[in-house]
C-alpha atoms as a PDB file:
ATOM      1  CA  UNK A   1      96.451  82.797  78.369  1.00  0.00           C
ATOM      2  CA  UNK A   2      99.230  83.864  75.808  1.00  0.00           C
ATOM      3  CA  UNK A   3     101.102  87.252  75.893  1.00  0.00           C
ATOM      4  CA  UNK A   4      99.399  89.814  72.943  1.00  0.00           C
ATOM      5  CA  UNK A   5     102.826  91.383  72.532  1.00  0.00           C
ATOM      6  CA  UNK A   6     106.150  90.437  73.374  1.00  0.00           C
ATOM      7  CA  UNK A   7     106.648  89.513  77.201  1.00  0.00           C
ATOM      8  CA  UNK A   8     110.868  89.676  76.620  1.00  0.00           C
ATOM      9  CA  UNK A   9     110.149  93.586  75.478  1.00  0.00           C
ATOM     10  CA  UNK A  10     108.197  93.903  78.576  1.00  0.00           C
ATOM     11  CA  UNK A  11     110.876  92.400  80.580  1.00  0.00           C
ATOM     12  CA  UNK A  12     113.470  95.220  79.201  1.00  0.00           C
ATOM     13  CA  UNK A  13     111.770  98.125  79.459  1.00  0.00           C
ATOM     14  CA  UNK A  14     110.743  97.150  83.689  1.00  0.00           C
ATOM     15  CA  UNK A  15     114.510  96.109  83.660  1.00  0.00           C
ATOM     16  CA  UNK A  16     115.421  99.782  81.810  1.00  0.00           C
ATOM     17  CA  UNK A  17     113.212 101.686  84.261  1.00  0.00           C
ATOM     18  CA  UNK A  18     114.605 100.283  87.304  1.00  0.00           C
ATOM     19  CA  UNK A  19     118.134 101.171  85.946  1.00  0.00           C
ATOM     20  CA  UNK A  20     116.955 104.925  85.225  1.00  0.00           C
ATOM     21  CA  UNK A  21     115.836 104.913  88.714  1.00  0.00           C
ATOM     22  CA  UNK A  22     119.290 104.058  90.459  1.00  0.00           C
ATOM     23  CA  UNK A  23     120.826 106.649  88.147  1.00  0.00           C
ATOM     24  CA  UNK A  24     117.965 109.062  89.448  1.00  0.00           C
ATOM     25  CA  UNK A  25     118.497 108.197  93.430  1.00  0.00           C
ATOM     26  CA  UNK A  26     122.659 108.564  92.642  1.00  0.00           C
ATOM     27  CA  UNK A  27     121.695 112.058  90.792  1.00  0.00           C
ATOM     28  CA  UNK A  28     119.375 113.124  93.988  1.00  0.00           C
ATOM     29  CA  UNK A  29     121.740 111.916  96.504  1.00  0.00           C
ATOM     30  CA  UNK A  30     124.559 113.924  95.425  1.00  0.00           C
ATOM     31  CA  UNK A  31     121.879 116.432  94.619  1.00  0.00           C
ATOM     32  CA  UNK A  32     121.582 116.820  98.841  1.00  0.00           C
ATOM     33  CA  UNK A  33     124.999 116.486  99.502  1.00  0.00           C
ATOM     34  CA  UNK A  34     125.822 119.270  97.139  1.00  0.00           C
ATOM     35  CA  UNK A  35     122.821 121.485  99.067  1.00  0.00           C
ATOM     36  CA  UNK A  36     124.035 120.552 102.751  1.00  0.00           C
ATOM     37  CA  UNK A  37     127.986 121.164 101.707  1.00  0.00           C
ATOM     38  CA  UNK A  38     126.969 124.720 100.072  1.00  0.00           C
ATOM     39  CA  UNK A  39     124.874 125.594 103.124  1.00  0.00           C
ATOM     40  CA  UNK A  40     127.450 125.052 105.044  1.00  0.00           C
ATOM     41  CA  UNK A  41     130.537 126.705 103.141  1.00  0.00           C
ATOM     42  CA  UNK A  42     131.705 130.023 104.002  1.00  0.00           C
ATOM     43  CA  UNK A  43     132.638 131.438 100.406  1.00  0.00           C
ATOM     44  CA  UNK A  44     129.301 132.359  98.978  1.00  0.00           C
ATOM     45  CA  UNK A  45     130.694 135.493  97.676  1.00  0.00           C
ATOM     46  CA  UNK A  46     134.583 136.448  97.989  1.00  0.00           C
ATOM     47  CA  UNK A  47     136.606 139.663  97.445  1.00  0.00           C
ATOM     48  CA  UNK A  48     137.170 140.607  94.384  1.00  0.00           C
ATOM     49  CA  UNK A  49     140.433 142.821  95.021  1.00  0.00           C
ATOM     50  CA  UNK A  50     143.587 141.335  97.150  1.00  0.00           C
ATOM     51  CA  UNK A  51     145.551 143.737  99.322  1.00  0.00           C
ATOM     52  CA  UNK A  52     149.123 144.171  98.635  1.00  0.00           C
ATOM     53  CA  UNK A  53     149.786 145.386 102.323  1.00  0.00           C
ATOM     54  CA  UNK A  54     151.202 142.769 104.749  1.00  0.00           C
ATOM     55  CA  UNK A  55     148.950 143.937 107.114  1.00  0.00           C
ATOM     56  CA  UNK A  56     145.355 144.062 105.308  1.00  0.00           C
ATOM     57  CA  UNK A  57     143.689 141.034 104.474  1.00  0.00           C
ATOM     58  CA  UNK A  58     144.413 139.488 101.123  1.00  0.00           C
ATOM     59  CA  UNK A  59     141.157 137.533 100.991  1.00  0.00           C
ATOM     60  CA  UNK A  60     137.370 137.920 102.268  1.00  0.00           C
ATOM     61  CA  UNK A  61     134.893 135.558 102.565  1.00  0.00           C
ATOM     62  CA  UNK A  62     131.173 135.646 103.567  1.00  0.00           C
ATOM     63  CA  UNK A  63     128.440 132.874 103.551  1.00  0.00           C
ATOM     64  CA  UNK A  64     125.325 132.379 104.693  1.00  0.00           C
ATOM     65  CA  UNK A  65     126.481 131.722 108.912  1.00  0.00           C
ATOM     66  CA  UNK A  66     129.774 133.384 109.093  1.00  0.00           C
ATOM     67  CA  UNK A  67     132.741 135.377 107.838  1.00  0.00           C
ATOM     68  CA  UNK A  68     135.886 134.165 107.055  1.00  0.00           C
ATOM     69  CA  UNK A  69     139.171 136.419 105.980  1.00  0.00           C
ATOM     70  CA  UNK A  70     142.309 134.984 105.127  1.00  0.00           C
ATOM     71  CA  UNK A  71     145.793 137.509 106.075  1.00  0.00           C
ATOM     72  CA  UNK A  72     148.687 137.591 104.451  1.00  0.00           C
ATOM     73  CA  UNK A  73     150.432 136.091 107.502  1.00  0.00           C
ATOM     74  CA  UNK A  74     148.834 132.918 106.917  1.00  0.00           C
ATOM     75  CA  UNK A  75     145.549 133.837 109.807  1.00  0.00           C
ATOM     76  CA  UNK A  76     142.386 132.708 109.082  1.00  0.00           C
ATOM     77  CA  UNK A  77     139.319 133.948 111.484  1.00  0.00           C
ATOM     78  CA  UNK A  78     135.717 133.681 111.060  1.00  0.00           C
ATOM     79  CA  UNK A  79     133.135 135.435 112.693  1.00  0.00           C
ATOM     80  CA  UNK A  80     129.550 133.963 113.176  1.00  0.00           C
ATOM     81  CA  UNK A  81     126.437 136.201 111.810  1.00  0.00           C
ATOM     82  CA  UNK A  82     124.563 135.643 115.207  1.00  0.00           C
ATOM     83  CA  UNK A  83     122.261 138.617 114.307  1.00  0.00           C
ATOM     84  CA  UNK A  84     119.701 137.670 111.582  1.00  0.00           C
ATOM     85  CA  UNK A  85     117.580 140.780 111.964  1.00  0.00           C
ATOM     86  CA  UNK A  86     120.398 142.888 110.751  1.00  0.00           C
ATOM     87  CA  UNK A  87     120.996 140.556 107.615  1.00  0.00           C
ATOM     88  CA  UNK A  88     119.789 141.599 104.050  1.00  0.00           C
ATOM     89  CA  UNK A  89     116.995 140.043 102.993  1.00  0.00           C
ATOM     90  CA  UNK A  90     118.129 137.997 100.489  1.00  0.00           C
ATOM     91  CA  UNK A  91     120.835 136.329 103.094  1.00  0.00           C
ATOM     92  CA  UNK A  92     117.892 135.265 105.397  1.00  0.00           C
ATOM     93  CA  UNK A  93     115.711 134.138 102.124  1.00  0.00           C
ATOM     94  CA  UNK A  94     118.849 132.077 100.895  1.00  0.00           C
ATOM     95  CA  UNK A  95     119.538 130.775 104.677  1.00  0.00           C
ATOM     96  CA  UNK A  96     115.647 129.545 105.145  1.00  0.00           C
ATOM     97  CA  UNK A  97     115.646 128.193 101.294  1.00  0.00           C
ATOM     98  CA  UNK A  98     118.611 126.074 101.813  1.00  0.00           C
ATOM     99  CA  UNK A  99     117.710 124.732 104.747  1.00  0.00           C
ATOM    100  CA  UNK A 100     114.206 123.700 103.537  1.00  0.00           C
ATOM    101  CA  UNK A 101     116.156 122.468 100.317  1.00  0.00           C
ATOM    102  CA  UNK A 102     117.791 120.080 102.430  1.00  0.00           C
ATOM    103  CA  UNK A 103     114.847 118.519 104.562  1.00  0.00           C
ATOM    104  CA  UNK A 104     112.680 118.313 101.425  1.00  0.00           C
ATOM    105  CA  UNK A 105     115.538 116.521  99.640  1.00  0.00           C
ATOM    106  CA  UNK A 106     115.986 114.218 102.616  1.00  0.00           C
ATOM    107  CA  UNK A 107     112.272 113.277 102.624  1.00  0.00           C
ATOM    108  CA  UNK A 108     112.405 112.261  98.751  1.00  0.00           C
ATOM    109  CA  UNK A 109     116.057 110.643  99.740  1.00  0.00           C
ATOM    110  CA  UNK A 110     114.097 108.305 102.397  1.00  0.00           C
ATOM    111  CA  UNK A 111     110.413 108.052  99.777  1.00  0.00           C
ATOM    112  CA  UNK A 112     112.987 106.817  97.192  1.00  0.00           C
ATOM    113  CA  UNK A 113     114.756 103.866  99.011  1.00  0.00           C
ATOM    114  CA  UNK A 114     110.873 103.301  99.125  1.00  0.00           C
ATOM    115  CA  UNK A 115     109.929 103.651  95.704  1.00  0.00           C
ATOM    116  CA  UNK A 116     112.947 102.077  94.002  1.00  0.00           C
ATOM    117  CA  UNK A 117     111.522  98.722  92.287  1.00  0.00           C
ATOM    118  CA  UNK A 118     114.765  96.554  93.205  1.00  0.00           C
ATOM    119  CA  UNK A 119     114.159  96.663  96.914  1.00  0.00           C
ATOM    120  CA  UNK A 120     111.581  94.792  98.436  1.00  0.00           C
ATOM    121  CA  UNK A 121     110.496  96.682 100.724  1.00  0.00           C
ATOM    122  CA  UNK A 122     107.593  99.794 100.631  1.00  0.00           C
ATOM    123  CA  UNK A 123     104.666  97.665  99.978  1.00  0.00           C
ATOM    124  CA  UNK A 124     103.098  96.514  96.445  1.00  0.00           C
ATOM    125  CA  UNK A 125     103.954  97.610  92.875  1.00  0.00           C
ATOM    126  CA  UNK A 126     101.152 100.283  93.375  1.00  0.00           C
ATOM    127  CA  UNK A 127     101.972 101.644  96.903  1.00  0.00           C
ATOM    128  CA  UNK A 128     105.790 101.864  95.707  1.00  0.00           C
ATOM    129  CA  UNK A 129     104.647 103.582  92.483  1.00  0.00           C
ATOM    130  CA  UNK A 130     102.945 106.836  94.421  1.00  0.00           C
ATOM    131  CA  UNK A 131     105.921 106.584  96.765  1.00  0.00           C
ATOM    132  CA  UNK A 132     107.878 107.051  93.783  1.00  0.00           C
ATOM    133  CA  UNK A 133     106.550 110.039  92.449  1.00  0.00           C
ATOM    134  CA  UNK A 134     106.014 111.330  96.301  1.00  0.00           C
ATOM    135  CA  UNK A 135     110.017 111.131  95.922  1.00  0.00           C
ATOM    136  CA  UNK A 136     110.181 112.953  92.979  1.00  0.00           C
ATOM    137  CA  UNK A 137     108.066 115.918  93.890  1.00  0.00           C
ATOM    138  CA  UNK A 138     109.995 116.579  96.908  1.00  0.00           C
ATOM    139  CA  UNK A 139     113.660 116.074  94.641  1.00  0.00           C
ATOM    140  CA  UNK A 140     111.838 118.922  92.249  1.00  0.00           C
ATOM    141  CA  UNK A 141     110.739 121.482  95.120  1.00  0.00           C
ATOM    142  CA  UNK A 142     114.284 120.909  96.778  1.00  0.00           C
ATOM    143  CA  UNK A 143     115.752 121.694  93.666  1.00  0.00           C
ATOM    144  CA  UNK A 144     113.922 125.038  92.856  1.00  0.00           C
ATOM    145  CA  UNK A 145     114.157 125.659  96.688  1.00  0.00           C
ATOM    146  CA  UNK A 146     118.395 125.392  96.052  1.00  0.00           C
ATOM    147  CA  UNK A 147     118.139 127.295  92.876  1.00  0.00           C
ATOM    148  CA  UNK A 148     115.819 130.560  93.984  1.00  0.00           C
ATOM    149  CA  UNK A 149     118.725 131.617  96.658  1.00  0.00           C
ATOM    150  CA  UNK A 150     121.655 130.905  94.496  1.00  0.00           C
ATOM    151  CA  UNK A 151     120.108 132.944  92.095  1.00  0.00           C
ATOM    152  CA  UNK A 152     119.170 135.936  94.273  1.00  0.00           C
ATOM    153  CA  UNK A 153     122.512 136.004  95.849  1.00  0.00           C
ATOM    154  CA  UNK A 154     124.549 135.750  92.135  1.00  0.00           C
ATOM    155  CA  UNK A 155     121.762 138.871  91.492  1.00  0.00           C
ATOM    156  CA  UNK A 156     122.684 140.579  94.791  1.00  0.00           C
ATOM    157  CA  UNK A 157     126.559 139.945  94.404  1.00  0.00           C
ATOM    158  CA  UNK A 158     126.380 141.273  90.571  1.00  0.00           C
ATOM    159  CA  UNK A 159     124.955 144.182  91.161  1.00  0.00           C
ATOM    160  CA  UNK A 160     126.776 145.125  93.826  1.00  0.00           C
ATOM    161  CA  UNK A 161     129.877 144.562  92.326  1.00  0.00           C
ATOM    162  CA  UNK A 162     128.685 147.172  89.373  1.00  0.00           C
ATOM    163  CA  UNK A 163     127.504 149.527  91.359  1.00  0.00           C
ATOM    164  CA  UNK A 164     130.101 152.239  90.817  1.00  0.00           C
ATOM    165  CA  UNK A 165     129.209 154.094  94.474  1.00  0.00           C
ATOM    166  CA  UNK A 166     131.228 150.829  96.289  1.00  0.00           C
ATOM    167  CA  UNK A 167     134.018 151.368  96.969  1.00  0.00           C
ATOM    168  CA  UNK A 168     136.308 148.819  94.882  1.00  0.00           C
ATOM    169  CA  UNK A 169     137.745 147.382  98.416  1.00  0.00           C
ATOM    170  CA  UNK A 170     134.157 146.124  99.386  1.00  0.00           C
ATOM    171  CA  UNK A 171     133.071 144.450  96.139  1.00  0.00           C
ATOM    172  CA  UNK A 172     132.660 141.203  96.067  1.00  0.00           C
ATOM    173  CA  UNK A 173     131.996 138.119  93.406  1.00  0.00           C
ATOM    174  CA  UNK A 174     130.440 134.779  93.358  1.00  0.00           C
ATOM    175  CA  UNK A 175     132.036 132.216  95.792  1.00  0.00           C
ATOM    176  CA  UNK A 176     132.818 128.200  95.164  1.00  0.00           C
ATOM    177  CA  UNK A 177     129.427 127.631  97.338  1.00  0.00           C
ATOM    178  CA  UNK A 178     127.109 129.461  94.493  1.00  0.00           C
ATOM    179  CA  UNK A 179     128.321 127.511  92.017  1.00  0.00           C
ATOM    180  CA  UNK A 180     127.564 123.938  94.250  1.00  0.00           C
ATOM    181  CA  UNK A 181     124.291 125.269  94.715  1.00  0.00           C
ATOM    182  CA  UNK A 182     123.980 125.277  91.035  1.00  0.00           C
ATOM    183  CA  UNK A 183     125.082 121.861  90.284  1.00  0.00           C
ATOM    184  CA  UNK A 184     123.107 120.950  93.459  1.00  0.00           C
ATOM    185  CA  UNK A 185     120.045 121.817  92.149  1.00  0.00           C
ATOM    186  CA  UNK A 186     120.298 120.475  88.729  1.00  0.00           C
ATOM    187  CA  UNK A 187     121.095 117.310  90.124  1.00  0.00           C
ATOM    188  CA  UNK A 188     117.514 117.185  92.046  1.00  0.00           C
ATOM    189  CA  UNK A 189     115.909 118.410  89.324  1.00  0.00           C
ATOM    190  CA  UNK A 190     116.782 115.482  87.150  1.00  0.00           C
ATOM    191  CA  UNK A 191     116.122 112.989  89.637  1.00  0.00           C
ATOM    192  CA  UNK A 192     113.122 113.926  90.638  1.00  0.00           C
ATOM    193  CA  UNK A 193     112.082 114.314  86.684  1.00  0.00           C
ATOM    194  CA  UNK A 194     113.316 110.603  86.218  1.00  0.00           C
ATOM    195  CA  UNK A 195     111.629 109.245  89.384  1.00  0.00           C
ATOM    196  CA  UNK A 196     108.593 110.889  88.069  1.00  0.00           C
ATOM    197  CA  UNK A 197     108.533 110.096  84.560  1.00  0.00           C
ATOM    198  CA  UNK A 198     109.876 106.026  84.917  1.00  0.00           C
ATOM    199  CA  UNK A 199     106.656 105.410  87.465  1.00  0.00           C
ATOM    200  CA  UNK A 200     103.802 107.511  84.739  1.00  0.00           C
ATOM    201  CA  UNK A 201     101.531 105.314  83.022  1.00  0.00           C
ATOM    202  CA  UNK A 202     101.036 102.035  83.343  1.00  0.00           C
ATOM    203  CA  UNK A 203     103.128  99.006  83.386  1.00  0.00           C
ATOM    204  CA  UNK A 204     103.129  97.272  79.840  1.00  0.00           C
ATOM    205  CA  UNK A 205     102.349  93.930  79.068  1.00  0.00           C
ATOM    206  CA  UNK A 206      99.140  94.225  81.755  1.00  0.00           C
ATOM    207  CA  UNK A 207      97.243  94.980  79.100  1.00  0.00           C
ATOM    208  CA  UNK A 208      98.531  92.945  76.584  1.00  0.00           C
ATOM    209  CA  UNK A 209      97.092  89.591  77.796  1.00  0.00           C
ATOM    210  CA  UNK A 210      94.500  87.992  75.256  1.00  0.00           C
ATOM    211  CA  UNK A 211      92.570  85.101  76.876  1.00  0.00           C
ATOM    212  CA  UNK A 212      93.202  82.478  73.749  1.00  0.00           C
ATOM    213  CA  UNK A 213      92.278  78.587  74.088  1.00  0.00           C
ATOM    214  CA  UNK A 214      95.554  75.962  73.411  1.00  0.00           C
ATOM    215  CA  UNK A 215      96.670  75.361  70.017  1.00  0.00           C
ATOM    216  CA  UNK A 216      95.637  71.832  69.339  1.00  0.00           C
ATOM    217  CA  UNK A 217      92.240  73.097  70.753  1.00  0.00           C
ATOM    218  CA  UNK A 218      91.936  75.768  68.728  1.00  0.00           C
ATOM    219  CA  UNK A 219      93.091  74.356  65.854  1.00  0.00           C
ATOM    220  CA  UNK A 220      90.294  71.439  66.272  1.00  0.00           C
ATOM    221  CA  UNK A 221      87.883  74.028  66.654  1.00  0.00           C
ATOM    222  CA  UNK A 222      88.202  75.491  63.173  1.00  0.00           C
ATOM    223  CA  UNK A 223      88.452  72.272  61.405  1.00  0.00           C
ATOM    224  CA  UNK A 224      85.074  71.577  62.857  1.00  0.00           C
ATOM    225  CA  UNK A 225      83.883  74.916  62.176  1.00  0.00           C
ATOM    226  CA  UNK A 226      84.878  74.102  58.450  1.00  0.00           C
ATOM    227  CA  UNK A 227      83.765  70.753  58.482  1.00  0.00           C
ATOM    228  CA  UNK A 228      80.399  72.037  58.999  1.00  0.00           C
ATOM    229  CA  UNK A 229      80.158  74.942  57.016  1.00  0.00           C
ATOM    230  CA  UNK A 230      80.691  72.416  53.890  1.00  0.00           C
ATOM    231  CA  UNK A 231      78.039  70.159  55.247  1.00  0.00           C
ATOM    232  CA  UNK A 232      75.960  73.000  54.896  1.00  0.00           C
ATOM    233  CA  UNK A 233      76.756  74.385  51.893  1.00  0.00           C
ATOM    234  CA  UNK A 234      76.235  71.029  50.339  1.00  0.00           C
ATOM    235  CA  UNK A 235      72.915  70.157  51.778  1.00  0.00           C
ATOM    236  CA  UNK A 236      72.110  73.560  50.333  1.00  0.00           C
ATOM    237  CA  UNK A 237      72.920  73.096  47.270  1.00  0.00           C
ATOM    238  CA  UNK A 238      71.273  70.287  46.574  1.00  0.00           C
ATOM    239  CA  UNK A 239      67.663  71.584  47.907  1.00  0.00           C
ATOM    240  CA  UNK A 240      68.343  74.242  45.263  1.00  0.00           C
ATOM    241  CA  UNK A 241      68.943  71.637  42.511  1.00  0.00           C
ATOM    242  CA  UNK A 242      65.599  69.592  43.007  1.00  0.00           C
ATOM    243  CA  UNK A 243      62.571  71.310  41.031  1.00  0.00           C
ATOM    244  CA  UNK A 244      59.020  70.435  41.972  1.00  0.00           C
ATOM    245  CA  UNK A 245      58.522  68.033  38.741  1.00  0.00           C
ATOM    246  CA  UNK A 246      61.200  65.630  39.761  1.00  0.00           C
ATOM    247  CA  UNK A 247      59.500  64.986  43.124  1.00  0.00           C
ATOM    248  CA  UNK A 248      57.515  62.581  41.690  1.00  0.00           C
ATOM    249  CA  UNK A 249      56.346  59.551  44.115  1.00  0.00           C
ATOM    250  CA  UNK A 250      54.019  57.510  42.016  1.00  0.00           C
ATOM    251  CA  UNK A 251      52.539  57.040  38.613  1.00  0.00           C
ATOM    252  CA  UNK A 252      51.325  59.662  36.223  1.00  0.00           C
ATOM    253  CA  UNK A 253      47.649  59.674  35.223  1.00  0.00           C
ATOM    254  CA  UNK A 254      48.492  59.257  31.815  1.00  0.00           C
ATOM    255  CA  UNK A 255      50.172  55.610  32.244  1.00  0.00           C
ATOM    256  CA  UNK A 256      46.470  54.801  33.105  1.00  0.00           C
ATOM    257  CA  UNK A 257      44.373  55.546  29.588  1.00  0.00           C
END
């Protein structure tokens, strides 16, 4: 059993896809840290004006979970959204997004560490191939889960902040978080494109083997094989060379009178 094509390129390209698949669990993971530290961050949209009063604040803040406002005296108080019926609606989509961004991120995190093909553990080459692309699916839909609030809210925060009826004090732009979100989200989508693409297809080189005898066998084989196809062609040609007149056994009846 000999290798139809080039075991070494085999080797490489198992070696390359592993190596695509560490950069795609590094991508992902920062992917979720990204998602968890922009759920959490207070500045997904900040004032837009600053006060020139000692007394008025100089900077506003609001996120998903609380307020935050920074004075010119150097105070900084938040206040915690503890109503959620009296949010906007894109607030509570963006609060119920991220958070599913996050537990569908940590599910691929934990399907990965599974699925990666330098760890041993997660069963055979099969098993860790589906848990592979498992991982991957959940990277993409945490990904478009982190980019369908960020979006909304840059939407919301825009067109607020355009809206000539607002009064210039309560216009607001996008925050620090937004922008995480953003990154966040790109970084799970490429993961989860890598971890599925590297595990598509088959493995090469499977297919490749050609069940071939030795060489010295083979070799043997066709000198025989020649061998006899000149045996043959000689006994043929000399069947075809003999006429029925020179088969002659005996006498002729004309040696007789």
């Amino acid at each position: 059993m000999v290798p139809g094509g080039g075991g070494g390129h085999g080797r490489r390209r198992r070696m390359a896809s592993t190596g695509m698949q560490i950069f795609a669990f590094v991508l992902a993971l920062l992917g979720i840290m990204g998602a968890m530290v922009a759920t959490l961050l207070p500045n997904w949209k900040v004032s837009a004006d600053v006060g020139s009063n000692i007394i008025t604040a100089i900077s506003q803040m609001q996120g998903l979970w609380m307020d935050c406002t920074w004075y010119s005296t150097g105070m900084f108080s938040c206040t915690l959204k503890y109503s959620v019926l009296s949010l906007p609606a894109y607030l509570q989509t963006a609060r119920t997004t991220m958070v599913l961004s996050c537990v569908m991120a940590a599910m691929g995190l934990c399907l990965a560490s599974l699925g990666l093909k330098c760890t041993r553990w997660g069963g055979g080459r099969r098993a860790k191939r589906h848990a592979a692309i498992a991982s991957g699916g959940c990277f993409i839909a945490a990904g478009f889960l982190c980019l369908v609030p960020a979006s909304w809210f840059t939407k919301e925060v825009i067109t607020n902040f355009l809206d000539r009826s607002v009064h210039e004090s309560n216009k607001f732009e996008p925050g620090g978080a937004v922008y995480v979100a953003f990154l966040s989200a790109g970084f799970l989508f490429v993961g989860g494109s890598i971890f599925c693409v590297s595990c598509s297809g088959k493995r090469p080189g499977h297919q490749e083997m050609i069940l071939l005898p030795p060489p010295d066998k083979l070799l043997l084989q066709q000198q025989q094989h020649l061998l006899q196809q000149q045996q043959q062609d000689q006994l043929q040609h000399q069947y075809c060379s003999l006429s029925p007149l020179d088969n002659k056994t005996g006498y002729s009846l004309q040696d007789y009178v």
